[in-house]
N, C-alpha and C. Protein backbone atom coordinates (compact mmCIF):
# COMPACT_ATOMS: atom_id res chain seq x y z
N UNK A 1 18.46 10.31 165.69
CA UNK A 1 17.80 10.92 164.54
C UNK A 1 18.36 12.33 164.33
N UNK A 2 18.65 13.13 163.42
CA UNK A 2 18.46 13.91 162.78
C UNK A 2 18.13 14.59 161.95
N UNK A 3 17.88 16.10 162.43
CA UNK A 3 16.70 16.47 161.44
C UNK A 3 17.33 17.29 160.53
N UNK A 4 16.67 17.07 159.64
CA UNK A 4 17.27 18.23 158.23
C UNK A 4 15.57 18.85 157.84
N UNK A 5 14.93 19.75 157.76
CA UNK A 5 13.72 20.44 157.33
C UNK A 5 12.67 19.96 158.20
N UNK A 6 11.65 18.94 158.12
CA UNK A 6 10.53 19.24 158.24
C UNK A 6 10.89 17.23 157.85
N UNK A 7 11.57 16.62 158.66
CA UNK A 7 12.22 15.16 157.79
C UNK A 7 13.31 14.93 159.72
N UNK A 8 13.02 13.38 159.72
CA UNK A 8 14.01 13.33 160.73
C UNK A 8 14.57 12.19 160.25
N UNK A 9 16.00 12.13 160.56
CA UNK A 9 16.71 11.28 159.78
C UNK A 9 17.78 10.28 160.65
N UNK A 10 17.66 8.62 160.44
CA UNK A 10 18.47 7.51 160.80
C UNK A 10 19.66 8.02 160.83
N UNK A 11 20.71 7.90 161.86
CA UNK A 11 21.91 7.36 161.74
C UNK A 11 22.45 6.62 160.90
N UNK A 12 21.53 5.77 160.22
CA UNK A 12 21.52 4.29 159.89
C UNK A 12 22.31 4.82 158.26
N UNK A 13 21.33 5.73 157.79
CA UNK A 13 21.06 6.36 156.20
C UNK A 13 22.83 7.01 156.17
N UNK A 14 23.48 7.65 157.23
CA UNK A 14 24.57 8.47 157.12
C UNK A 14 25.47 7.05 157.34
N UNK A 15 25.55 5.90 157.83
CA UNK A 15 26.68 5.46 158.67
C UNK A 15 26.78 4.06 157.68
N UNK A 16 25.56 3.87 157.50
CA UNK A 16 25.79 1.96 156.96
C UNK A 16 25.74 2.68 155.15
N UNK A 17 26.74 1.26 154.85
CA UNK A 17 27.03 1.51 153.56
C UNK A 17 26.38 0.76 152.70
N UNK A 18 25.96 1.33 151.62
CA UNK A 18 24.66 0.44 150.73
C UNK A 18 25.03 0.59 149.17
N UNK A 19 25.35 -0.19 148.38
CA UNK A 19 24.98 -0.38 146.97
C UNK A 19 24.57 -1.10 146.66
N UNK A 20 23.49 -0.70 145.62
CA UNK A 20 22.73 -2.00 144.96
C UNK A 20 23.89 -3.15 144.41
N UNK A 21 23.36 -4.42 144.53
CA UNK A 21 24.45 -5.40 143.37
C UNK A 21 23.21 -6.02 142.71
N UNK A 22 22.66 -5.99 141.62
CA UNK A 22 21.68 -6.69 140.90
C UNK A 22 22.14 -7.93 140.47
N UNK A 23 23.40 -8.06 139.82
CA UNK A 23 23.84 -8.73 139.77
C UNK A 23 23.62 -10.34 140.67
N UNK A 24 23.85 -9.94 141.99
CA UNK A 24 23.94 -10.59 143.12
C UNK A 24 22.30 -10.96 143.71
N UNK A 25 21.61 -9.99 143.66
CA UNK A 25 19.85 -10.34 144.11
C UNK A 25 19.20 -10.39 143.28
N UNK A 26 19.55 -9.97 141.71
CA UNK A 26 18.80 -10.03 140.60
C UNK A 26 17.43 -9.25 140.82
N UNK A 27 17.48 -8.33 141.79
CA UNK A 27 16.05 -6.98 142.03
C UNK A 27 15.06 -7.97 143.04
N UNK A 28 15.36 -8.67 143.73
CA UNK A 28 14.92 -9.68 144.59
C UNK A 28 13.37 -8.31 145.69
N UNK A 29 14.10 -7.57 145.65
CA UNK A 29 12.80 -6.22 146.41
C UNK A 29 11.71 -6.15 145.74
N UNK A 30 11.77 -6.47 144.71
CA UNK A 30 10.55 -6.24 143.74
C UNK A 30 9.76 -7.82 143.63
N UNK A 31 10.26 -8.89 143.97
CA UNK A 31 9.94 -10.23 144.11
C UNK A 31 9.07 -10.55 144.99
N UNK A 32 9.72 -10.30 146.67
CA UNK A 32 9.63 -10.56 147.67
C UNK A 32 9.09 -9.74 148.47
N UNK A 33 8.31 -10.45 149.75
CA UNK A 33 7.54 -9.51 150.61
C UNK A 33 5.70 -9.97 150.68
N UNK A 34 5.63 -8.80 151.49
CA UNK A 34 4.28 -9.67 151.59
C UNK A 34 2.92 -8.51 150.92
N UNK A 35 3.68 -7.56 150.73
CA UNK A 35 3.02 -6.50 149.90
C UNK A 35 3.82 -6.21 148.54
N UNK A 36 2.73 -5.35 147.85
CA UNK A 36 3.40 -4.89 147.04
C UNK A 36 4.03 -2.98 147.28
N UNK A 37 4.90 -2.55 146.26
CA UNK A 37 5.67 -1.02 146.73
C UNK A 37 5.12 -0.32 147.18
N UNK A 38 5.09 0.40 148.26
CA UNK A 38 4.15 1.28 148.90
C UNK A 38 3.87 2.35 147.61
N UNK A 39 2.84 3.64 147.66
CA UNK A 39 2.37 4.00 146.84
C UNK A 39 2.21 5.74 147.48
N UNK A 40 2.47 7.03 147.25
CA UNK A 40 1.95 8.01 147.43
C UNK A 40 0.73 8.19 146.90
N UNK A 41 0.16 8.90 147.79
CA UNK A 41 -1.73 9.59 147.06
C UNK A 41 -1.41 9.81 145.63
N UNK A 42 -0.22 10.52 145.44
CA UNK A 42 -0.36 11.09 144.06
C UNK A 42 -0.15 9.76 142.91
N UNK A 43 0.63 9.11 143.32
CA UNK A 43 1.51 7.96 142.50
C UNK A 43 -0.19 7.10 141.62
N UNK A 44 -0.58 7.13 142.93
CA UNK A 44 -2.01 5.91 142.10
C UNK A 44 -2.40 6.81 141.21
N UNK A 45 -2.72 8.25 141.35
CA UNK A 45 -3.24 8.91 140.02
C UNK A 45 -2.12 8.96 138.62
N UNK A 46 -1.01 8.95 139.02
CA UNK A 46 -0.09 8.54 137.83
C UNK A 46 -0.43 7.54 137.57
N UNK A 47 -0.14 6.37 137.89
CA UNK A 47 -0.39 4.88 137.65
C UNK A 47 -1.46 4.48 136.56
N UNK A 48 -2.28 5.37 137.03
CA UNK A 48 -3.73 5.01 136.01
C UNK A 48 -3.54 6.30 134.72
N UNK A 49 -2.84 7.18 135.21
CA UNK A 49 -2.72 8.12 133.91
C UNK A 49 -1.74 7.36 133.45
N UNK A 50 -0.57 6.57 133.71
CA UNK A 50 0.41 6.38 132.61
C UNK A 50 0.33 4.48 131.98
N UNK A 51 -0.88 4.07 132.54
CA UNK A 51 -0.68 2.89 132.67
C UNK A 51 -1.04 2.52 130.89
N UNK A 52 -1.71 3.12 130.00
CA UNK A 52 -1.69 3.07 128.58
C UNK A 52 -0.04 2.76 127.97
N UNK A 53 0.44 3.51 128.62
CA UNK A 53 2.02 3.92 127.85
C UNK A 53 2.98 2.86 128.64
N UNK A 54 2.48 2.41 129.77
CA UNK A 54 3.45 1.58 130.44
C UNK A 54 3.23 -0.13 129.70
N UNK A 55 1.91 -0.10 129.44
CA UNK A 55 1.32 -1.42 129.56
C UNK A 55 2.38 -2.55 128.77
N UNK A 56 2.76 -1.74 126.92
CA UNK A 56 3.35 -2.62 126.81
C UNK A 56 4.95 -3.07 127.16
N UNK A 57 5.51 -2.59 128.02
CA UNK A 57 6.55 -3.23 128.83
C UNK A 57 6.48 -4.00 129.54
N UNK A 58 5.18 -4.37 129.74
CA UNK A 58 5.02 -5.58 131.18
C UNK A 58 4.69 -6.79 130.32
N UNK A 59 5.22 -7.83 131.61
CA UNK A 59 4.85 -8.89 131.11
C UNK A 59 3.20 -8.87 130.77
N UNK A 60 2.61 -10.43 130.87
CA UNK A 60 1.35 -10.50 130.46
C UNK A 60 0.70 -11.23 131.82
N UNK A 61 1.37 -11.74 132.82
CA UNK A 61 0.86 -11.75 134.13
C UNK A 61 0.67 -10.72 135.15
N UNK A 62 1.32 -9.53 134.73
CA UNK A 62 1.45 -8.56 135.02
C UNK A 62 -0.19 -7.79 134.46
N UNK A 63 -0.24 -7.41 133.49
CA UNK A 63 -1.15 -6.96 133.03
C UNK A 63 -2.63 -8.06 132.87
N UNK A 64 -2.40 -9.29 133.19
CA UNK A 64 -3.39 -9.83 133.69
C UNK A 64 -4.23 -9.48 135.47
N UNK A 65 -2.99 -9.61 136.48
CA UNK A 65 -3.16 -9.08 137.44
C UNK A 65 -3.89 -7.65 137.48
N UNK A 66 -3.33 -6.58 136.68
CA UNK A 66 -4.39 -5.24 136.87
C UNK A 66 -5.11 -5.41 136.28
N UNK A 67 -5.28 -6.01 135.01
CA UNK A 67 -6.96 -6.40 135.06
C UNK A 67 -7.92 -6.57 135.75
N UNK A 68 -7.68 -7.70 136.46
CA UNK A 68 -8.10 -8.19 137.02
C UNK A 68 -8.88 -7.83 138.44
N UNK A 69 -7.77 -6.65 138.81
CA UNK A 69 -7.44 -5.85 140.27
C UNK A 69 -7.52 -4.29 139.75
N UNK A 70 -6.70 -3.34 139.64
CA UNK A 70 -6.47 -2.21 139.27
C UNK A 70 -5.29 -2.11 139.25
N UNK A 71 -4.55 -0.69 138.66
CA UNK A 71 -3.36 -0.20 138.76
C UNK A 71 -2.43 0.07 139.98
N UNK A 72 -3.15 -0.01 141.25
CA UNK A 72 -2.81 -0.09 142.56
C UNK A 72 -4.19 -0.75 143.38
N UNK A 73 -2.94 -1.05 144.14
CA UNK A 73 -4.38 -2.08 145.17
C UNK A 73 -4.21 -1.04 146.95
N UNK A 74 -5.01 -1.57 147.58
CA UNK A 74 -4.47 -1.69 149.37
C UNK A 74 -4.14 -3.05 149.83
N UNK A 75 -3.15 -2.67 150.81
CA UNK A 75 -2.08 -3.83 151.85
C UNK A 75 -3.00 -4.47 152.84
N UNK A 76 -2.97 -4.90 153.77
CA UNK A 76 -3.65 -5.30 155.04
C UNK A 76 -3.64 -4.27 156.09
N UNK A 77 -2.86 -3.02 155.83
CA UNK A 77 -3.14 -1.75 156.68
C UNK A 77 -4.05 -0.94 155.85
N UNK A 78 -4.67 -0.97 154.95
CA UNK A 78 -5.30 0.03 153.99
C UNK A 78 -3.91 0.98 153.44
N UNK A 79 -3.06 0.78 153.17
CA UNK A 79 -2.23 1.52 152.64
C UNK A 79 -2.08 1.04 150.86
N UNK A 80 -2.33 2.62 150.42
CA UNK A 80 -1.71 2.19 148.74
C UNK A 80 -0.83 1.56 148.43
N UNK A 81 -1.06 -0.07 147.43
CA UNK A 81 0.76 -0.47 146.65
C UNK A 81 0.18 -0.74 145.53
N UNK A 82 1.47 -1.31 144.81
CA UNK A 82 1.30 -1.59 143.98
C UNK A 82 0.81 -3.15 143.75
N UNK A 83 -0.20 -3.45 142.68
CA UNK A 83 -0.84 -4.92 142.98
C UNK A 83 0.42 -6.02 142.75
N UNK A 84 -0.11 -6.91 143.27
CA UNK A 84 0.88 -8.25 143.21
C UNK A 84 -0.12 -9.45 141.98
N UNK A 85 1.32 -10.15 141.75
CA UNK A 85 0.73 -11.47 140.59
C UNK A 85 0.67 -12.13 141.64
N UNK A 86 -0.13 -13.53 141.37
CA UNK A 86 -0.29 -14.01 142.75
C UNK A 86 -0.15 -13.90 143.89
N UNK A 87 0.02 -12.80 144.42
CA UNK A 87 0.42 -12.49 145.78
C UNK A 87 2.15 -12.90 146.23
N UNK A 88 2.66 -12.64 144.66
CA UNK A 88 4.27 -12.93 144.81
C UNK A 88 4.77 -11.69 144.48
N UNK A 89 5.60 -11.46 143.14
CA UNK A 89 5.76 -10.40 142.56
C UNK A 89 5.03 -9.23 142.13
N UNK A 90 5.11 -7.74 142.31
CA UNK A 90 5.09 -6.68 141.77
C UNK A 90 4.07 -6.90 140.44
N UNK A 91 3.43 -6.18 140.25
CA UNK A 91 2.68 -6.63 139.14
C UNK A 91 3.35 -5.76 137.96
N UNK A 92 3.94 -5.07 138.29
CA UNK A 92 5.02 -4.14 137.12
C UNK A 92 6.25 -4.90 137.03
N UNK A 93 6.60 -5.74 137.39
CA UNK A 93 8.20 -6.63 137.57
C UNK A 93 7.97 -7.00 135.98
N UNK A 94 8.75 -6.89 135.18
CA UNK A 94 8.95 -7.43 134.09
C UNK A 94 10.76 -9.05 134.10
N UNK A 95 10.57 -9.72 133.91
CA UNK A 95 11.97 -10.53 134.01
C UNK A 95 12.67 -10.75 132.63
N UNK A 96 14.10 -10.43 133.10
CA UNK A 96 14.84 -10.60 131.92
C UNK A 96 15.43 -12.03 131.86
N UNK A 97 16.20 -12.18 130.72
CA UNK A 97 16.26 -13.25 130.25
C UNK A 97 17.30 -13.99 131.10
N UNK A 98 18.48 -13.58 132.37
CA UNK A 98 19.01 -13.58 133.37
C UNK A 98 18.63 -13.68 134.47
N UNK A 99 17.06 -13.68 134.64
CA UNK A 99 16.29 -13.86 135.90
C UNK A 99 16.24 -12.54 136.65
N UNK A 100 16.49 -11.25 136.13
CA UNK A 100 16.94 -10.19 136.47
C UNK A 100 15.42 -9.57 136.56
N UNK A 101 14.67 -8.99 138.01
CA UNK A 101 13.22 -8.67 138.00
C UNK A 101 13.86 -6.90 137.41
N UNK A 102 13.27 -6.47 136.58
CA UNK A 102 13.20 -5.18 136.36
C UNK A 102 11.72 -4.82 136.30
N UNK A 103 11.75 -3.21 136.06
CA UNK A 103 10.37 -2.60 136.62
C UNK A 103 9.70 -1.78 135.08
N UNK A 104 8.82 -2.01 134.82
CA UNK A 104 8.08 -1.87 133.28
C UNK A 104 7.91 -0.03 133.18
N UNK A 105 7.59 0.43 134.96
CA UNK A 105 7.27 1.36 134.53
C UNK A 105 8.52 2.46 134.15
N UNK A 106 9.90 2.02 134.80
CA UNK A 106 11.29 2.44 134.59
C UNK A 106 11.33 2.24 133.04
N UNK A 107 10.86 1.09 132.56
CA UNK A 107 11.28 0.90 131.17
C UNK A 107 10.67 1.60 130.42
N UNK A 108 9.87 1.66 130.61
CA UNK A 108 8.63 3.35 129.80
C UNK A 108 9.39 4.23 129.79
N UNK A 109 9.81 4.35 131.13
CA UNK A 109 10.54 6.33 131.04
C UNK A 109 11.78 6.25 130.81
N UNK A 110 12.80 5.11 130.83
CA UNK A 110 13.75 5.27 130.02
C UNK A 110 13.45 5.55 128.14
N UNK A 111 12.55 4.74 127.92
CA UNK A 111 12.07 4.80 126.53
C UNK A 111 11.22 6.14 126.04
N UNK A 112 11.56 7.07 127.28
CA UNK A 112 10.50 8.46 127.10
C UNK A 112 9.15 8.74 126.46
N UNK A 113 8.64 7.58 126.88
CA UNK A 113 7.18 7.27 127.40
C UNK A 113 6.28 7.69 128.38
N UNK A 114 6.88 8.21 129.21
CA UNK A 114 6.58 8.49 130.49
C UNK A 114 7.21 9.31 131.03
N UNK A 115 6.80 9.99 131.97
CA UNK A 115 7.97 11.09 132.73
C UNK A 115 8.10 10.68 134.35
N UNK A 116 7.32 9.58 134.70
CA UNK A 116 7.43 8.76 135.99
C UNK A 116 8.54 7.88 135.83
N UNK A 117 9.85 8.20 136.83
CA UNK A 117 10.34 7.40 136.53
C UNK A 117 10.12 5.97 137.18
N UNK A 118 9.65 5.38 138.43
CA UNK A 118 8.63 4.64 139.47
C UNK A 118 8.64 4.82 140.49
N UNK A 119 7.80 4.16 141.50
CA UNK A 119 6.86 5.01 142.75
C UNK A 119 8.52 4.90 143.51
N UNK A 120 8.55 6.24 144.36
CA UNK A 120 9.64 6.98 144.90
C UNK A 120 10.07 5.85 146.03
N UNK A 121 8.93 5.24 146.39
CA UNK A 121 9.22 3.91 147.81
C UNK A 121 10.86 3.18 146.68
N UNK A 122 10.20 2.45 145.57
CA UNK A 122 11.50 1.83 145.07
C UNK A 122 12.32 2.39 144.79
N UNK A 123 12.23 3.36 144.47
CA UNK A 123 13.76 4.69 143.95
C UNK A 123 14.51 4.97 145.26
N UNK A 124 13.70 4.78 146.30
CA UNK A 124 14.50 5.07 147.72
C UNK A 124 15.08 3.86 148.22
N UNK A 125 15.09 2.65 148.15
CA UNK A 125 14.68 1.72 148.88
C UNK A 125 16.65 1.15 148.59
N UNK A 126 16.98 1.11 150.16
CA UNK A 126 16.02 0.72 151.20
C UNK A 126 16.03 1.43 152.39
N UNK A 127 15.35 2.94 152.07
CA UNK A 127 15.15 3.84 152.96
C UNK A 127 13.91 3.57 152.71
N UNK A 128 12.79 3.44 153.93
CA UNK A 128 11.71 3.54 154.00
C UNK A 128 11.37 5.35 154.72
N UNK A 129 10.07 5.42 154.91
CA UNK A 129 9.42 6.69 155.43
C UNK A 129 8.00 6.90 156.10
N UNK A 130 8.66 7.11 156.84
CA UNK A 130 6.84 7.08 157.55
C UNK A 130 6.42 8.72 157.77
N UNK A 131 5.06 8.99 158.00
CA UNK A 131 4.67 10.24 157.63
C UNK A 131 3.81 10.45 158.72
N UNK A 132 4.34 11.19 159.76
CA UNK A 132 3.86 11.51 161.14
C UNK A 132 2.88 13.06 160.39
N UNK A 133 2.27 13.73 161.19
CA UNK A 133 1.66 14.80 161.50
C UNK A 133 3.10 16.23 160.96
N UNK A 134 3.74 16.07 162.10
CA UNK A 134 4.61 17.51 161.70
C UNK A 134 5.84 16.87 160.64
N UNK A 135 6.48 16.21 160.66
CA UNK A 135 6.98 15.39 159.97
C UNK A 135 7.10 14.16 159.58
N UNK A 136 8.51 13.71 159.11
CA UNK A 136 8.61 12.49 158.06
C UNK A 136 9.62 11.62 158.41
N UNK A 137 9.59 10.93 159.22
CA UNK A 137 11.23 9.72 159.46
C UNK A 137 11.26 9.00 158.52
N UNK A 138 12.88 9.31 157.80
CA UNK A 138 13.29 8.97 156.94
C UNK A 138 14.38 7.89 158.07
N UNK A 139 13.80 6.41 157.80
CA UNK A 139 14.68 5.32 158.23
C UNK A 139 14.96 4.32 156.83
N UNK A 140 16.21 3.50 157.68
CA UNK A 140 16.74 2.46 156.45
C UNK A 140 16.57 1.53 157.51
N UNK A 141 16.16 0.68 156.24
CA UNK A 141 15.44 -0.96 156.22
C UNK A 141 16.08 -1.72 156.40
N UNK A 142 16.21 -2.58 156.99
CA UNK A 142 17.05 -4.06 156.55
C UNK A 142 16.56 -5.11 156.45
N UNK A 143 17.22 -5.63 155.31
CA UNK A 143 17.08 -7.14 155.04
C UNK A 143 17.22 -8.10 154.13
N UNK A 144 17.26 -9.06 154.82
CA UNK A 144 18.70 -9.97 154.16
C UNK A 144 18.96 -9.71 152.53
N UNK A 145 17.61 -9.80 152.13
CA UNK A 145 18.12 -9.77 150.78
C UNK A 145 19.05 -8.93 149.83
N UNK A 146 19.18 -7.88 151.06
CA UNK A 146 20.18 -6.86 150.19
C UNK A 146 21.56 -6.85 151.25
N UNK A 147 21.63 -8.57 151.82
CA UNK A 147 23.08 -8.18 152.10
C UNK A 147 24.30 -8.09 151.05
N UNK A 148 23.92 -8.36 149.61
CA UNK A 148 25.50 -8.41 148.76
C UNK A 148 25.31 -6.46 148.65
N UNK A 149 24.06 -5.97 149.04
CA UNK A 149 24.03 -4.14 148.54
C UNK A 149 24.93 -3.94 149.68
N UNK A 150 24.91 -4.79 150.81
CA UNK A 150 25.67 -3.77 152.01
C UNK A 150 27.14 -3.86 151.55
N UNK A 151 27.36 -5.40 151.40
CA UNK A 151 28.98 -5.96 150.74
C UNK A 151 29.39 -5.11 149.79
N UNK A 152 28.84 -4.70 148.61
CA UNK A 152 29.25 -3.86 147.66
C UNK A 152 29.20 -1.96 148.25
N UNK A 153 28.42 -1.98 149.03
CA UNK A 153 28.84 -0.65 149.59
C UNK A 153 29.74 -0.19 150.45
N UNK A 154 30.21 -1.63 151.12
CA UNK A 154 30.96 -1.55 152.58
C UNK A 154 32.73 -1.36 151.20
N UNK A 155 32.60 -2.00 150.01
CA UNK A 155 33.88 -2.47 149.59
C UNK A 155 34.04 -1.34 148.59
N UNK A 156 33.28 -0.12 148.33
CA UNK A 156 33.27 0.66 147.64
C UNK A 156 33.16 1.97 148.45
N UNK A 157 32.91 2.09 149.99
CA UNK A 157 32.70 2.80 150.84
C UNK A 157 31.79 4.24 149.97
N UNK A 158 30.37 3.41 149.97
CA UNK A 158 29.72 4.24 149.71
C UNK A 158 28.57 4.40 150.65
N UNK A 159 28.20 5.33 151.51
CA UNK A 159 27.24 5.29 152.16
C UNK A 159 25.47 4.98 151.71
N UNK A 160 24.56 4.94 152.41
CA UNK A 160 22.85 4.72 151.99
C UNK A 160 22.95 6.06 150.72
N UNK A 161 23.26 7.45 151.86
CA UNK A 161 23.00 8.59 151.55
C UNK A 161 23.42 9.04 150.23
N UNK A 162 25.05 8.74 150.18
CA UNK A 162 25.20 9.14 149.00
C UNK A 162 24.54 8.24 147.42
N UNK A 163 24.52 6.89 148.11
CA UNK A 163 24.29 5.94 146.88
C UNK A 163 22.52 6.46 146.68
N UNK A 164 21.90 7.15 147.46
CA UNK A 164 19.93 7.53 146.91
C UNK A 164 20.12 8.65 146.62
N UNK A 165 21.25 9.61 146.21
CA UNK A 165 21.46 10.95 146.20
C UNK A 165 20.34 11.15 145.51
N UNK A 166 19.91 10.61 144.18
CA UNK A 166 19.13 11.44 143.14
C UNK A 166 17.79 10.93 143.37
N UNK A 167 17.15 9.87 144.25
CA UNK A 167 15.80 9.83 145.01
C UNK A 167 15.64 10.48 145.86
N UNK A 168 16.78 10.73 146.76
CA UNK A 168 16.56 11.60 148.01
C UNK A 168 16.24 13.47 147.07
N UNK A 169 17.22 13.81 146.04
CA UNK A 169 16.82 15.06 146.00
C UNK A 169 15.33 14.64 145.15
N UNK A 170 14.98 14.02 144.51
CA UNK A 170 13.90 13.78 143.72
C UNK A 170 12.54 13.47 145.01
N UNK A 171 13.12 13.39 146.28
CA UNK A 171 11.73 13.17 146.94
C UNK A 171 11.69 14.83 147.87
N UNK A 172 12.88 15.43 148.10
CA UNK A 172 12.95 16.19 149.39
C UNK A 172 13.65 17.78 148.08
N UNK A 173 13.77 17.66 147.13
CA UNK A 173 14.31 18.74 146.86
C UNK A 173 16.02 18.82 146.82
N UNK A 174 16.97 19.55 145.67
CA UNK A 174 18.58 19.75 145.72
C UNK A 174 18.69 20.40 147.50
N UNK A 175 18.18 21.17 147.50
CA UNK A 175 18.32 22.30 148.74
C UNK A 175 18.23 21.24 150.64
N UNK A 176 17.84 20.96 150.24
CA UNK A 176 17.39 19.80 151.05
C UNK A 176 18.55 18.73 150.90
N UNK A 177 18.74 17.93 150.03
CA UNK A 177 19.93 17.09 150.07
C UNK A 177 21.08 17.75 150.39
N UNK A 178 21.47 18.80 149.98
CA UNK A 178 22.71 19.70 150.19
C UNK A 178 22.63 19.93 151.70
N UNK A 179 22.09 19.82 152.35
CA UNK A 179 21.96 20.42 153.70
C UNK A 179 22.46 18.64 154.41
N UNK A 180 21.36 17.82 154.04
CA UNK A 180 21.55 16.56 154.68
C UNK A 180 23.53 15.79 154.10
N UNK A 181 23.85 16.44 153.18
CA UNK A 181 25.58 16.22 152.99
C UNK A 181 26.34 16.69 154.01
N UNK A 182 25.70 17.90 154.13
CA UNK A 182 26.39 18.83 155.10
C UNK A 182 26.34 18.13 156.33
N UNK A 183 25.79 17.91 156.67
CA UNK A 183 25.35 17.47 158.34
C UNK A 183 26.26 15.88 158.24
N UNK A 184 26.07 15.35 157.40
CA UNK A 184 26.29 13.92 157.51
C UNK A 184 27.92 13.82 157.31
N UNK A 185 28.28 14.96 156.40
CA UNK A 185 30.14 15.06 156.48
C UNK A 185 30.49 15.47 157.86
N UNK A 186 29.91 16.20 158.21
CA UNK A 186 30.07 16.90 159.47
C UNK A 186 30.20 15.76 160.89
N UNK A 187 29.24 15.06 160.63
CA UNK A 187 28.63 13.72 161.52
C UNK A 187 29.70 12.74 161.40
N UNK A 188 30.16 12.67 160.03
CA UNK A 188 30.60 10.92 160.29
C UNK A 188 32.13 11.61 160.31
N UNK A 189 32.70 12.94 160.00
CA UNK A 189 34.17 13.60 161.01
C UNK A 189 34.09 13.43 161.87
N UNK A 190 33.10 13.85 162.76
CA UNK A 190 33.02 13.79 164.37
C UNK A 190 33.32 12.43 164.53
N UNK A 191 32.51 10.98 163.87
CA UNK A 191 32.45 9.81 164.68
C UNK A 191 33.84 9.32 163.92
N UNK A 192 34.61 9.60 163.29
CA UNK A 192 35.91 9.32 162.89
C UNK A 192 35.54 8.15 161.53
N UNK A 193 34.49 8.31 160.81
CA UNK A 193 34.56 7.53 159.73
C UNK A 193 34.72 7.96 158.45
């Protein structure tokens, strides 16, 4: 691990190489699993403030589900997500006509509807974070479903780090990412990569 601020950080995030291929999983993260996106304290109070402006981008199983439920639910740990349609998909997953899961509340704030662009878990992912007392381990996830992200990162040699540049400064601050470049150029000279 290494630490950059008040944040301790994977090997994993500097060394393994990650790009999304949508193409290839068609947003399969937003499908699959047995929860829905984890959620910050703050995020559920967005959720319900922006959920007027989001609503009509979602499908209609989607917006049946928060009906039904709310704008965020709890997991089987009591942790905030986002609700699920049948206990499958994201209840914000909107599908395109390619089978392609996209996210309603992204489509709001591209359409500047919104100034959320969506909950920071998916903007990071697939760096997860857990939130100790003095700090925050920032680890990367694996799994299968994003092996064509590793293939397309390994063949484009793009690392986790650089490919979340603009979630990572959007969760931790520019000042903060600039530091974690530093360390990680520094890191993967030393290990000769």
């Amino acid at each position: 691990m290494i630490a950059v601020g008040e944040t301790l950080i994977s090997e994993d995030i500097l060394e393994k190489k990650f790009v999304c291929d949508l193409n290839a999983c068609k947003g399969a993260c937003c499908v699959l699993g047995d929860a829905g996106a984890p959620l910050e304290d703050n995020e559920a109070d967005i959720l319900e403030e922006i959920y007027d402006y989001v609503k009509p981008f979602m499908a209609e199983d989607g917006i049946k589900a928060i009906e039904a439920d709310h704008v965020f639910t709890f997991d089987t740990d009591g942790d905030l997500v986002t609700p699920l349609v049948d206990n499958k998909h994201c209840a914000y997953v909107v599908f395109e006509e390619n089978g392609l899961a996209s996210c309603a509340i992204e489509k709001a704030w591209k359409a500047g509807k919104v100034d959320f662009q969506k909950p920071i878990s998916c903007h990071l992912y697939p760096i997860r974070i857990t939130k100790y007392k003095d700090y925050e381990a920032v680890n990367y996830h694996e799994w299968e479903i994003c092996k064509p992200a590793c293939e397309c990162g390994a063949k484009l040699k793009v690392p986790t780090y650089k490919f979340l540049e603009k979630p990572l400064t959007r969760k931790y601050g520019s000042e903060w990412y600039s530091e974690l470049k530093e360390i990680a150029e520094a890191y993967l000279k030393h290990k000769g990569r």
